[in-house]
PDB file of N, CA and C in Angstrom:
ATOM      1  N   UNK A   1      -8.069  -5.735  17.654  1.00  0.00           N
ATOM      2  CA  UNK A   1      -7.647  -4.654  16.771  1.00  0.00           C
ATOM      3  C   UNK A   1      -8.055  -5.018  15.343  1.00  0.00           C
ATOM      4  N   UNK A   2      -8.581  -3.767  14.433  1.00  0.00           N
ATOM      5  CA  UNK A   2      -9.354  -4.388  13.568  1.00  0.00           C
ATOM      6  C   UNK A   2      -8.310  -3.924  12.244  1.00  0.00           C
ATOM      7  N   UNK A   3      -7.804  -4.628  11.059  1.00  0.00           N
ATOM      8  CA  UNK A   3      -7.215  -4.010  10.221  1.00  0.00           C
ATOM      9  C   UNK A   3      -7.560  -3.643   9.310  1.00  0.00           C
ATOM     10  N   UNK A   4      -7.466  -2.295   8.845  1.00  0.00           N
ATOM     11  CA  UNK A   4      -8.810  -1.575   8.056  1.00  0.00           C
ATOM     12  C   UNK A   4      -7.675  -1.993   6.396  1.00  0.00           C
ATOM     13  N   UNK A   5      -9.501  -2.291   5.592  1.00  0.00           N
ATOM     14  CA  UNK A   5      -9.016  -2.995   4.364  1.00  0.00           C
ATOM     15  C   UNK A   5      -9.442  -1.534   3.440  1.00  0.00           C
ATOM     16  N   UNK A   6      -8.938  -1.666   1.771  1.00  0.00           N
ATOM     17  CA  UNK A   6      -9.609  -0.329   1.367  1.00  0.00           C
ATOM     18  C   UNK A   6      -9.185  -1.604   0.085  1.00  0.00           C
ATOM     19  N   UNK A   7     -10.500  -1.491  -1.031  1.00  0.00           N
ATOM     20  CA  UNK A   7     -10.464  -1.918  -2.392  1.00  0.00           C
ATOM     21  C   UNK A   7      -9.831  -1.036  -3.002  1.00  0.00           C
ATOM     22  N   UNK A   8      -9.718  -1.999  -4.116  1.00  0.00           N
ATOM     23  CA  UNK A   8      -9.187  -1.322  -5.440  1.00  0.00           C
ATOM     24  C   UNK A   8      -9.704   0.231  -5.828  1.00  0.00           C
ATOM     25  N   UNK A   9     -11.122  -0.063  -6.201  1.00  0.00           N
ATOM     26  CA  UNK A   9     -12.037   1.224  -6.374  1.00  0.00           C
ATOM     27  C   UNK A   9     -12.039   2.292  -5.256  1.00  0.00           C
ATOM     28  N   UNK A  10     -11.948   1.815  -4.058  1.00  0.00           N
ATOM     29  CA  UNK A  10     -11.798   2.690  -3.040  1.00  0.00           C
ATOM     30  C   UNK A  10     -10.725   3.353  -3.307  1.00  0.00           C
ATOM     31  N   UNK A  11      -9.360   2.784  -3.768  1.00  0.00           N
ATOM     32  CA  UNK A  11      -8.545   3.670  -4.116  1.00  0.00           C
ATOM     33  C   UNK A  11      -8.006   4.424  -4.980  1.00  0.00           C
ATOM     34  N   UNK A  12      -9.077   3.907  -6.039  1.00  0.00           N
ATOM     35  CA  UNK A  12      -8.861   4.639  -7.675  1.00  0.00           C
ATOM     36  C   UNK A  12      -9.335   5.598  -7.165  1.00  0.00           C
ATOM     37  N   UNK A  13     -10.796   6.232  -6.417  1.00  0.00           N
ATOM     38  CA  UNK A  13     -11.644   6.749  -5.937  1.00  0.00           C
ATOM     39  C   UNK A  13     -10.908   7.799  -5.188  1.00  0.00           C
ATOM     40  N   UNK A  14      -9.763   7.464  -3.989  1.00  0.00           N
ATOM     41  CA  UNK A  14      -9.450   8.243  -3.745  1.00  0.00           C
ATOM     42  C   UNK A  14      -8.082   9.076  -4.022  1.00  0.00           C
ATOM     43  N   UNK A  15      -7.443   8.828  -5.127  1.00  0.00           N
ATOM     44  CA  UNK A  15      -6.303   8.865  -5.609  1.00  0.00           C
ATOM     45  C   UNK A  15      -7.087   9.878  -6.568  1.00  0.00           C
ATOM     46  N   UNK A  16      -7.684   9.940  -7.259  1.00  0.00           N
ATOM     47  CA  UNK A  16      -8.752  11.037  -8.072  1.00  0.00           C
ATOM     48  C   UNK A  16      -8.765  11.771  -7.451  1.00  0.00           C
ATOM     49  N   UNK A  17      -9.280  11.758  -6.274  1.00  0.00           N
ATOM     50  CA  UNK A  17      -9.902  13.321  -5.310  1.00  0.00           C
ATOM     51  C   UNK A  17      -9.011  14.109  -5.585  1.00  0.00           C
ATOM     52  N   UNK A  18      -7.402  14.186  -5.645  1.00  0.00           N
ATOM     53  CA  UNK A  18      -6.770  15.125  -5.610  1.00  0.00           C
ATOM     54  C   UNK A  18      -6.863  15.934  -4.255  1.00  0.00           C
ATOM     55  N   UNK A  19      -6.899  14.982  -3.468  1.00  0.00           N
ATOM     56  CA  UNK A  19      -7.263  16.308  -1.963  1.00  0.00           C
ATOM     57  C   UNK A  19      -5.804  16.260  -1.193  1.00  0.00           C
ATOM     58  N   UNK A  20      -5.337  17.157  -0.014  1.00  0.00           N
ATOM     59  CA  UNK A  20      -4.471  17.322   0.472  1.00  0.00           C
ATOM     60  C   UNK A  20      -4.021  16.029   1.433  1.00  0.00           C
ATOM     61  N   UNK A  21      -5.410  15.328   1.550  1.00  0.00           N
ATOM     62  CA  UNK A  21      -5.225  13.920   2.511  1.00  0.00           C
ATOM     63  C   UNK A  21      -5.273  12.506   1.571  1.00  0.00           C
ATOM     64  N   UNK A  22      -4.770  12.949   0.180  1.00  0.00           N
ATOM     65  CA  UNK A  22      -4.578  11.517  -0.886  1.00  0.00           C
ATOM     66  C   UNK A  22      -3.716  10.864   0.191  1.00  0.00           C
ATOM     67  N   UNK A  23      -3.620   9.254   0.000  1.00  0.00           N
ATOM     68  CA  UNK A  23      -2.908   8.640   0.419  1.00  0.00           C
ATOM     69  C   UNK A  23      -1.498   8.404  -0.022  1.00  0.00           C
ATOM     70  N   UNK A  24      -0.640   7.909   0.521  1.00  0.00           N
ATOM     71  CA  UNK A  24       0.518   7.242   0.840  1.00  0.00           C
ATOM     72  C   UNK A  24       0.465   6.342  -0.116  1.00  0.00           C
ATOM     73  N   UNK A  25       0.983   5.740  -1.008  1.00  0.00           N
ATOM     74  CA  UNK A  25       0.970   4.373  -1.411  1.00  0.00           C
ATOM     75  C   UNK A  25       2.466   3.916  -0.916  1.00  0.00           C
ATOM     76  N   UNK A  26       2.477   2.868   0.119  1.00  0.00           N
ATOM     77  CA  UNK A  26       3.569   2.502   0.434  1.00  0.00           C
ATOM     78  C   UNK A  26       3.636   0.803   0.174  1.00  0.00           C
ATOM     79  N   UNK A  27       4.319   0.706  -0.984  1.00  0.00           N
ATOM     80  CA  UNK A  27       4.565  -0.813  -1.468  1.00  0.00           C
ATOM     81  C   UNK A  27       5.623  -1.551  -1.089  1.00  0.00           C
ATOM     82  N   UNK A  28       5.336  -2.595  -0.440  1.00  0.00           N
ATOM     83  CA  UNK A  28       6.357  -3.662   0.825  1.00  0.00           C
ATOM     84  C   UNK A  28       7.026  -4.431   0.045  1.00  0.00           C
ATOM     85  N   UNK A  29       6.516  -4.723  -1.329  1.00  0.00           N
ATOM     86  CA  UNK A  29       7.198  -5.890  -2.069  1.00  0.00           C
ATOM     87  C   UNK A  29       8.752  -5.622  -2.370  1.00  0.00           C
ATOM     88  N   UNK A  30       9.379  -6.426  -2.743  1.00  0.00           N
ATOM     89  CA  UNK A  30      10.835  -7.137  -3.526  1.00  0.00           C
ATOM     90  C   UNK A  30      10.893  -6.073  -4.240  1.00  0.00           C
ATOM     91  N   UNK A  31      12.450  -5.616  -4.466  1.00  0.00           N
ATOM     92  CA  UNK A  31      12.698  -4.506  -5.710  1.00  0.00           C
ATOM     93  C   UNK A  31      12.380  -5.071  -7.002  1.00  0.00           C
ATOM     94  N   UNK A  32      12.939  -6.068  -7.293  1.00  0.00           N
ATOM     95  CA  UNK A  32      12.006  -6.598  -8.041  1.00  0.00           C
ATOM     96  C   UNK A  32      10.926  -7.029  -9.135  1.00  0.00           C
ATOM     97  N   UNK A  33       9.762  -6.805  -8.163  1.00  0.00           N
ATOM     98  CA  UNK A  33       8.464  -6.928  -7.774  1.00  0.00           C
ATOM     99  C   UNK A  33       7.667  -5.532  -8.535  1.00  0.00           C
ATOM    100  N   UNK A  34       8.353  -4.227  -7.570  1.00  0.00           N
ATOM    101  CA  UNK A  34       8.579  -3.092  -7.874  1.00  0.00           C
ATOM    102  C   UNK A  34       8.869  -2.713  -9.136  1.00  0.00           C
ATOM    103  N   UNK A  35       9.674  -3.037  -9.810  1.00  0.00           N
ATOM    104  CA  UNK A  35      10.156  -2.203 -10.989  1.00  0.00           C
ATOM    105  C   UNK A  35       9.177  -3.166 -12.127  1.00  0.00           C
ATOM    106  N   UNK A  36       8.929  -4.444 -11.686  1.00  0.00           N
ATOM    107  CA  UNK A  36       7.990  -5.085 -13.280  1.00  0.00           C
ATOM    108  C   UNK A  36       6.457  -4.267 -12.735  1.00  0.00           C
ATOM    109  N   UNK A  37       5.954  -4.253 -11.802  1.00  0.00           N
ATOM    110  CA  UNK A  37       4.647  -3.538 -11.492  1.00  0.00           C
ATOM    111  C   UNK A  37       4.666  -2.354 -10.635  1.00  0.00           C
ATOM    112  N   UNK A  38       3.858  -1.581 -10.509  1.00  0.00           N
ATOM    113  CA  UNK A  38       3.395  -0.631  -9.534  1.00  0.00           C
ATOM    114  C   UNK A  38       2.471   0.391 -10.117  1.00  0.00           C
ATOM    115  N   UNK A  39       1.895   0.939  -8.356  1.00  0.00           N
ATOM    116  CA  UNK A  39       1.162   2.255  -8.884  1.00  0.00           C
ATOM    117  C   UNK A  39       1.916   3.204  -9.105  1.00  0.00           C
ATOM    118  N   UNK A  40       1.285   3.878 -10.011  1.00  0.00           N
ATOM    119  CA  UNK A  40       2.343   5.874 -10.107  1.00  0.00           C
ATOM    120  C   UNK A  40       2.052   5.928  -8.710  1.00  0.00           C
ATOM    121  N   UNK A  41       3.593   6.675  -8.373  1.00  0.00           N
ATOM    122  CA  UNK A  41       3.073   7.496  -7.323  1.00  0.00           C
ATOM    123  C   UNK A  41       3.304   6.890  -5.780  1.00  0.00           C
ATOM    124  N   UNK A  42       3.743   5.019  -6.195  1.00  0.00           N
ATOM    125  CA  UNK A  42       4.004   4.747  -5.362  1.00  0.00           C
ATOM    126  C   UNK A  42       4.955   4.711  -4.481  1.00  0.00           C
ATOM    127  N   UNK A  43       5.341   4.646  -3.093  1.00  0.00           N
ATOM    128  CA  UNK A  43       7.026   4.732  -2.493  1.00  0.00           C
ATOM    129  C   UNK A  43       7.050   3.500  -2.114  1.00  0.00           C
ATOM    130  N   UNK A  44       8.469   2.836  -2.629  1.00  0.00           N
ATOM    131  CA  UNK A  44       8.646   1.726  -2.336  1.00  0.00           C
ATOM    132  C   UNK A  44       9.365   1.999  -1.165  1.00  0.00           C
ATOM    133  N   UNK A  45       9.050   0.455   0.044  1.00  0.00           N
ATOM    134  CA  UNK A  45       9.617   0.547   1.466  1.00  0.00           C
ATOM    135  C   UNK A  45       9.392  -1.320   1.602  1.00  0.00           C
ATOM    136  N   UNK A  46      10.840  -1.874   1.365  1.00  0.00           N
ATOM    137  CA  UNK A  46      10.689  -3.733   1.194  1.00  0.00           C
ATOM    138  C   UNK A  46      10.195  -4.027   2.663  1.00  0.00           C
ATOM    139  N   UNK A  47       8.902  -5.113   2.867  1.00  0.00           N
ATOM    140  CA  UNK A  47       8.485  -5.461   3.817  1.00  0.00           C
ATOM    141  C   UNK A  47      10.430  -5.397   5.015  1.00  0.00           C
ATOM    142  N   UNK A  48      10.767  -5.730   4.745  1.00  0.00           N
ATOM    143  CA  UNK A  48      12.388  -6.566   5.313  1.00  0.00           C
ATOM    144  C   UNK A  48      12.525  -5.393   6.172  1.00  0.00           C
ATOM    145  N   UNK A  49      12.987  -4.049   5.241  1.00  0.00           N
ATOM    146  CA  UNK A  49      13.549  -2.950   5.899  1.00  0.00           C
ATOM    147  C   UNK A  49      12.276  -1.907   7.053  1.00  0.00           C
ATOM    148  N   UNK A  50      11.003  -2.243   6.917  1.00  0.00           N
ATOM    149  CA  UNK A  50      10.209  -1.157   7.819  1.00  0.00           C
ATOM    150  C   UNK A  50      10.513  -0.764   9.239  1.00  0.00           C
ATOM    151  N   UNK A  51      11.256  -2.373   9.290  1.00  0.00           N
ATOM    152  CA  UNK A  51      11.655  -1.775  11.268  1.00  0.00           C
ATOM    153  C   UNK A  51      12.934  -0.760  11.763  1.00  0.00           C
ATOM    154  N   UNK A  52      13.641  -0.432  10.512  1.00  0.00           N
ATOM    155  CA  UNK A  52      14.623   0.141  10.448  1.00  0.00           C
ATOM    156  C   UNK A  52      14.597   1.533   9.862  1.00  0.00           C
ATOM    157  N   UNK A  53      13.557   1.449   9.399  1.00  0.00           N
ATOM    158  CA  UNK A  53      12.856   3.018   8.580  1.00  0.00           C
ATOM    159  C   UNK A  53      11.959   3.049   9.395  1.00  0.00           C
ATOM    160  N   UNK A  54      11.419   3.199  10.152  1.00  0.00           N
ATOM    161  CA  UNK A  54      10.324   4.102  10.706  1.00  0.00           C
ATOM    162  C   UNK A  54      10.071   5.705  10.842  1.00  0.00           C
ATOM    163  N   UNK A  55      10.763   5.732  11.021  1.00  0.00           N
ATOM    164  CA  UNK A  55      11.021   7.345  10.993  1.00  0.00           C
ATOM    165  C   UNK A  55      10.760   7.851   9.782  1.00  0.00           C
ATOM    166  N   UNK A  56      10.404   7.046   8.655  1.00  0.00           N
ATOM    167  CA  UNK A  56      10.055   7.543   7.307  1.00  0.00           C
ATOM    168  C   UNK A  56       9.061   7.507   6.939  1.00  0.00           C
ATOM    169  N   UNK A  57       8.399   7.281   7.680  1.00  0.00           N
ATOM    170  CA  UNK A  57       6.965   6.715   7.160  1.00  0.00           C
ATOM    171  C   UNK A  57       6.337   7.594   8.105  1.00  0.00           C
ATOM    172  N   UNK A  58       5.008   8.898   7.988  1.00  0.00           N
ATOM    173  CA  UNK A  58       4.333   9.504   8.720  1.00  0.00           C
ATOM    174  C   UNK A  58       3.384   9.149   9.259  1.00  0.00           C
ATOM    175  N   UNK A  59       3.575   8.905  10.692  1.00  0.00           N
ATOM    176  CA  UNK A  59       2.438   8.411  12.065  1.00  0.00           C
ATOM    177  C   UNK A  59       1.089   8.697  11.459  1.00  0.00           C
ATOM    178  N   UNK A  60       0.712   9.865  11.266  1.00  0.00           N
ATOM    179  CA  UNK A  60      -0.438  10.188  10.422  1.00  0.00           C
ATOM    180  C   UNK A  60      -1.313  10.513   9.656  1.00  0.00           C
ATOM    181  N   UNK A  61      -0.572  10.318   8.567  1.00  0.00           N
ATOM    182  CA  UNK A  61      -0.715  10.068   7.074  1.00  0.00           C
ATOM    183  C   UNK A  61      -1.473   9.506   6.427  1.00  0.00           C
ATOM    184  N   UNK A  62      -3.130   9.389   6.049  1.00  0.00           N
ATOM    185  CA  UNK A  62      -3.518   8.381   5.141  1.00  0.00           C
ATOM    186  C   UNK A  62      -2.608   7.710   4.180  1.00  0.00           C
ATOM    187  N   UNK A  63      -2.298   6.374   4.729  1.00  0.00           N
ATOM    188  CA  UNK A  63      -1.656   5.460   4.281  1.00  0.00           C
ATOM    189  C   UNK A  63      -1.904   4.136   3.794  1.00  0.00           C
ATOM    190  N   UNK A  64      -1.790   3.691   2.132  1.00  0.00           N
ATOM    191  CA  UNK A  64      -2.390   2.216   1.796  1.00  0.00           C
ATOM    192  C   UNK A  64      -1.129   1.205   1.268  1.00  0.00           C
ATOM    193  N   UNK A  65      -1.085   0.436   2.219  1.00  0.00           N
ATOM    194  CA  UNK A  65      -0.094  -0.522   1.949  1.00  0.00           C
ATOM    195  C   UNK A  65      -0.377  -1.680   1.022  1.00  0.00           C
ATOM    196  N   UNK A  66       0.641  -1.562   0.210  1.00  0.00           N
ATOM    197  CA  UNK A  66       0.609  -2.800  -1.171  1.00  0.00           C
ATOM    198  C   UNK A  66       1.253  -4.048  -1.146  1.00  0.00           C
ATOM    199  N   UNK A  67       1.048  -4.735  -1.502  1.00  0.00           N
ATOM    200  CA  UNK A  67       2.054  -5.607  -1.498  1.00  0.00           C
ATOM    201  C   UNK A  67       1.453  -6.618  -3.244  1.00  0.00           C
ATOM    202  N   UNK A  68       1.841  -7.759  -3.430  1.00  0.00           N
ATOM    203  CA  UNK A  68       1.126  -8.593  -4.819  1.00  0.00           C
ATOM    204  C   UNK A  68      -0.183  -8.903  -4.555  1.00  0.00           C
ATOM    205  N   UNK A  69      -0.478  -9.997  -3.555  1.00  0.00           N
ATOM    206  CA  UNK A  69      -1.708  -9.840  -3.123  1.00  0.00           C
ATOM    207  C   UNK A  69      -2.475  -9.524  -1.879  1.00  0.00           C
ATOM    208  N   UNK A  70      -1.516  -8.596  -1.171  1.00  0.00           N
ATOM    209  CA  UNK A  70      -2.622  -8.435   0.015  1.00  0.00           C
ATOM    210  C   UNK A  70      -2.064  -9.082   1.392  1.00  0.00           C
ATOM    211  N   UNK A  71      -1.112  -9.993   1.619  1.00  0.00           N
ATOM    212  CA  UNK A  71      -0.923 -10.839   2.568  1.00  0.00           C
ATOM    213  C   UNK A  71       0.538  -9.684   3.154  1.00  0.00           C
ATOM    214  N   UNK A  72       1.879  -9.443   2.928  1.00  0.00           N
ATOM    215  CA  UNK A  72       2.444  -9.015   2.994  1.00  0.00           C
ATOM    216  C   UNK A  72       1.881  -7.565   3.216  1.00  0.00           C
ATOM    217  N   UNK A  73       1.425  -6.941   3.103  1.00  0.00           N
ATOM    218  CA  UNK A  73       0.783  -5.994   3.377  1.00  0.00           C
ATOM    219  C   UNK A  73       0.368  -5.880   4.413  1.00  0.00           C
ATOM    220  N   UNK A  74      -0.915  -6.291   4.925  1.00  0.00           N
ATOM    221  CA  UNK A  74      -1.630  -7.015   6.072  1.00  0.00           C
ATOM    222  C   UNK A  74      -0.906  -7.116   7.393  1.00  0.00           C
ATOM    223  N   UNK A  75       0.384  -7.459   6.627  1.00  0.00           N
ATOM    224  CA  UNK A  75       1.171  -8.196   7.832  1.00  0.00           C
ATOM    225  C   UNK A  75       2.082  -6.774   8.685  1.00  0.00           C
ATOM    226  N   UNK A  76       2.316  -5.818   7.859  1.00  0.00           N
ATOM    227  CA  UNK A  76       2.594  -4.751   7.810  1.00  0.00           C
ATOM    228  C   UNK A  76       1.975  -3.786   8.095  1.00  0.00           C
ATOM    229  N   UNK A  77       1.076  -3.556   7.761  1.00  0.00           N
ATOM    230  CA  UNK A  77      -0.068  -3.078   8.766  1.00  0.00           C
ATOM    231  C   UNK A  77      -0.420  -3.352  10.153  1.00  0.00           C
ATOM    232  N   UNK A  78      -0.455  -4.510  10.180  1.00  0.00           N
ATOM    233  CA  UNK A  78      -0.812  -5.323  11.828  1.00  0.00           C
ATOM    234  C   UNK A  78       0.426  -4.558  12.417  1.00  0.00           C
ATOM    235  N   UNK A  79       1.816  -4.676  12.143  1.00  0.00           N
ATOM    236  CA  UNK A  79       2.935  -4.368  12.839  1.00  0.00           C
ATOM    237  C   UNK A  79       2.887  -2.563  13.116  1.00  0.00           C
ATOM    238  N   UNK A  80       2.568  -2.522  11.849  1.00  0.00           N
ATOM    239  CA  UNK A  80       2.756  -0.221  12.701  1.00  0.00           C
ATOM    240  C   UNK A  80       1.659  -0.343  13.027  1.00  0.00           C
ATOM    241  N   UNK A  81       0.619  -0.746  13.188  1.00  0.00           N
ATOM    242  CA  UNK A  81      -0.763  -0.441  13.941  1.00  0.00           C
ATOM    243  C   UNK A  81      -0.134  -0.560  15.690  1.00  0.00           C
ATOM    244  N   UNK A  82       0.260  -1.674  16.009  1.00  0.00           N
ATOM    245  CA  UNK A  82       0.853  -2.299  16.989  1.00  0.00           C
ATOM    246  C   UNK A  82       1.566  -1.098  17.696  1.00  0.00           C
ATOM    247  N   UNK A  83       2.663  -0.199  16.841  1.00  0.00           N
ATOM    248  CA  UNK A  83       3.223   0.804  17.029  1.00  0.00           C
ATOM    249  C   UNK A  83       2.944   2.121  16.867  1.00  0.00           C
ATOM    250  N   UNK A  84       1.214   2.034  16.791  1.00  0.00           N
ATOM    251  CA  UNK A  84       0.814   3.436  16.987  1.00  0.00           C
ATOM    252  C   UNK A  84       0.739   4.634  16.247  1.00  0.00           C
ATOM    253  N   UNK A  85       0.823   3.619  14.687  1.00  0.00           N
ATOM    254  CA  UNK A  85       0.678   4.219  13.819  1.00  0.00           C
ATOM    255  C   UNK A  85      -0.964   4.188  13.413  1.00  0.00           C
ATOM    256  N   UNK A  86      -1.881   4.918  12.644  1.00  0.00           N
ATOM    257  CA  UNK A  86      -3.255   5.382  12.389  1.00  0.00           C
ATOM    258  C   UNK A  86      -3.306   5.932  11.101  1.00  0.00           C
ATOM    259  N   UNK A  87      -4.379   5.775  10.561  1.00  0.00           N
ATOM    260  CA  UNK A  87      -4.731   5.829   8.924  1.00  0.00           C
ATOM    261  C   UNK A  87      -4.226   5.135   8.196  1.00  0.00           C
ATOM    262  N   UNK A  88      -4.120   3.839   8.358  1.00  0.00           N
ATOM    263  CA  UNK A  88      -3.684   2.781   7.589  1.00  0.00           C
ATOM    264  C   UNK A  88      -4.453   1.866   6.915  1.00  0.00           C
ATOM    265  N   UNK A  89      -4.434   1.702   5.593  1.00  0.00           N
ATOM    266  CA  UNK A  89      -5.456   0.319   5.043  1.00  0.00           C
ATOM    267  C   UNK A  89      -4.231  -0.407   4.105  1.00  0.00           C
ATOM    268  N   UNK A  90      -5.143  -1.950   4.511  1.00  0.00           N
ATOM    269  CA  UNK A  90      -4.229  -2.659   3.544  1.00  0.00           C
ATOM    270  C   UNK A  90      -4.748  -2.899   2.158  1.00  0.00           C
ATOM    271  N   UNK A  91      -4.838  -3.126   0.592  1.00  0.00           N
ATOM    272  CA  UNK A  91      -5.216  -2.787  -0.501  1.00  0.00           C
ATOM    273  C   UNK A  91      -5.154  -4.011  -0.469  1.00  0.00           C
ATOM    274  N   UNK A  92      -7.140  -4.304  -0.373  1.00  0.00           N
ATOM    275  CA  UNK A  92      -7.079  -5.802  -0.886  1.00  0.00           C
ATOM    276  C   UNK A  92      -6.825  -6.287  -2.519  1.00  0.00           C
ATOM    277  N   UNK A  93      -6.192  -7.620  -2.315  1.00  0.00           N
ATOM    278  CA  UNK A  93      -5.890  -8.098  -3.902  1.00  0.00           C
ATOM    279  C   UNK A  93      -4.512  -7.580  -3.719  1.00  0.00           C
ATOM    280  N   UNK A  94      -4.070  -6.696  -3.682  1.00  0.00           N
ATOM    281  CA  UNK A  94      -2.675  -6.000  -4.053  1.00  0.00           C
ATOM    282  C   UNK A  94      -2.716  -5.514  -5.240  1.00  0.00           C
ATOM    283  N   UNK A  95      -1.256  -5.066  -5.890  1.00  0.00           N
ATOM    284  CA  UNK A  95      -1.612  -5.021  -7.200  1.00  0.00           C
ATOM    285  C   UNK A  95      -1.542  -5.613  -8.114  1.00  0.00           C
ATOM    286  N   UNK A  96      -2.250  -7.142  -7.723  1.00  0.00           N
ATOM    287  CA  UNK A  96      -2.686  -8.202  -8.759  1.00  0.00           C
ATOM    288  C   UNK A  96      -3.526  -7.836  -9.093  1.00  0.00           C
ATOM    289  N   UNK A  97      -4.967  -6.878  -7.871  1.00  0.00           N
ATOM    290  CA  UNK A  97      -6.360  -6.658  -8.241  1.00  0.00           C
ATOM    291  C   UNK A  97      -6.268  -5.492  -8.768  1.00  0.00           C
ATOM    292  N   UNK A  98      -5.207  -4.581  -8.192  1.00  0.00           N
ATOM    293  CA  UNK A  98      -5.064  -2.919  -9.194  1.00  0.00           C
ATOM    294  C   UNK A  98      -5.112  -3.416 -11.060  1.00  0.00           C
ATOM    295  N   UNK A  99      -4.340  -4.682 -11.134  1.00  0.00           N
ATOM    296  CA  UNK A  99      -3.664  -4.474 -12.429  1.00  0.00           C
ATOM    297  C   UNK A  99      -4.909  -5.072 -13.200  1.00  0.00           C
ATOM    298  N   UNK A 100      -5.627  -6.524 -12.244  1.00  0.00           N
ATOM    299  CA  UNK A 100      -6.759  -6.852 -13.109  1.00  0.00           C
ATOM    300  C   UNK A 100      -8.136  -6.522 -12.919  1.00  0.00           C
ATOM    301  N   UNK A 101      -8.002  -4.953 -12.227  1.00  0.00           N
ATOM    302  CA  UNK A 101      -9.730  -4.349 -12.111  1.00  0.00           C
ATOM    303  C   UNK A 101      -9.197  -2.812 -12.491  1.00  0.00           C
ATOM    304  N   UNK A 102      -8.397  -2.279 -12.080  1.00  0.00           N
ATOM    305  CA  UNK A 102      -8.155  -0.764 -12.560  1.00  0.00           C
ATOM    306  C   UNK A 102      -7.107  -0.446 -13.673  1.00  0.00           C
ATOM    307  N   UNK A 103      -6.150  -0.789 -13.620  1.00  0.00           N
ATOM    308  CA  UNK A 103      -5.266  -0.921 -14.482  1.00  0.00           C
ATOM    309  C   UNK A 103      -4.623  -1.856 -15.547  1.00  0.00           C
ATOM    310  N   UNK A 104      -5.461  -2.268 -16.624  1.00  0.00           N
ATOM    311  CA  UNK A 104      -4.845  -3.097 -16.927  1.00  0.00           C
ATOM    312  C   UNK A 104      -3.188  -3.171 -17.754  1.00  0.00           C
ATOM    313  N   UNK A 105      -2.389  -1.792 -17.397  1.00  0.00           N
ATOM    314  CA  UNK A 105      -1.337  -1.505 -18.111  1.00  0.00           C
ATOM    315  C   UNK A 105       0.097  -2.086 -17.027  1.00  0.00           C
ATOM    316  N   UNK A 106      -1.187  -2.308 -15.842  1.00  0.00           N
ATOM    317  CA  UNK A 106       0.528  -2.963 -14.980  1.00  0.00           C
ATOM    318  C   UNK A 106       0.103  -4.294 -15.051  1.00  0.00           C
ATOM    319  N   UNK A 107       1.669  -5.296 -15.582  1.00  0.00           N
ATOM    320  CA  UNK A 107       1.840  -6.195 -15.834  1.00  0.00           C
ATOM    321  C   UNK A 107       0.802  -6.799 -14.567  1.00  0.00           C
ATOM    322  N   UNK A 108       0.340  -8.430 -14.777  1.00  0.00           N
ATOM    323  CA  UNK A 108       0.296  -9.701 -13.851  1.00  0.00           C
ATOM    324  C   UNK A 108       1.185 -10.314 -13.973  1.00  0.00           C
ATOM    325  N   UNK A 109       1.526 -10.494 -12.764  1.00  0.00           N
ATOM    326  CA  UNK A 109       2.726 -11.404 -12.739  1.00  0.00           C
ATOM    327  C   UNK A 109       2.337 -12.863 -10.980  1.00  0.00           C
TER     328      UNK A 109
END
């Protein structure tokens, strides 16, 4: 099973389109984590709680999971893929690479 990755630019790229199939930004990190960084726009969902929310999250939804750098994410992905979830990428870098290639207005931390 292959876990589909999407860059930074890939997602500045598609967060622009403005189309009816923009993605999901669903960020796994620490509250936290969350409130010193993020994308607009993003829904926070803590890696911890996903197995207990499922039902919140749409089966088929272009969906890009965040996390700081990429690992937590990944890992999260692998798991709803597992469960049959589709249109999922994990955002390589996280938004360490959002903040130091697209944005430089969200903090590094």
């Amino acid at each position: 099973m292959s876990l589909p990755q999407m860059t930074v630019q890939e997602l500045q790229a598609a967060l622009a389109a403005q189309s009816p199939t923009r993605p999901l930004l669903l960020d796994v990190r620490e509250a936290w984590e969350w409130q010193l960084a993020r994308i607009d726009g993003s829904r926070h969902l803590p890696m911890r709680e996903i197995p207990a929310r499922l039902d919140d999250i749409d089966k088929s939804h272009p969906t890009v999971v965040i996390c700081h750098h990429g690992t937590r994410s990944l890992q999260v992905v692998a798991f709803l893929q597992r469960l049959g979830f589709a249109n999922l990428h994990n955002l390589q870098g996280g938004i360490d690479a959002w903040a130091r290639v697209i944005d430089p207005a969200v903090p590094v931390y």
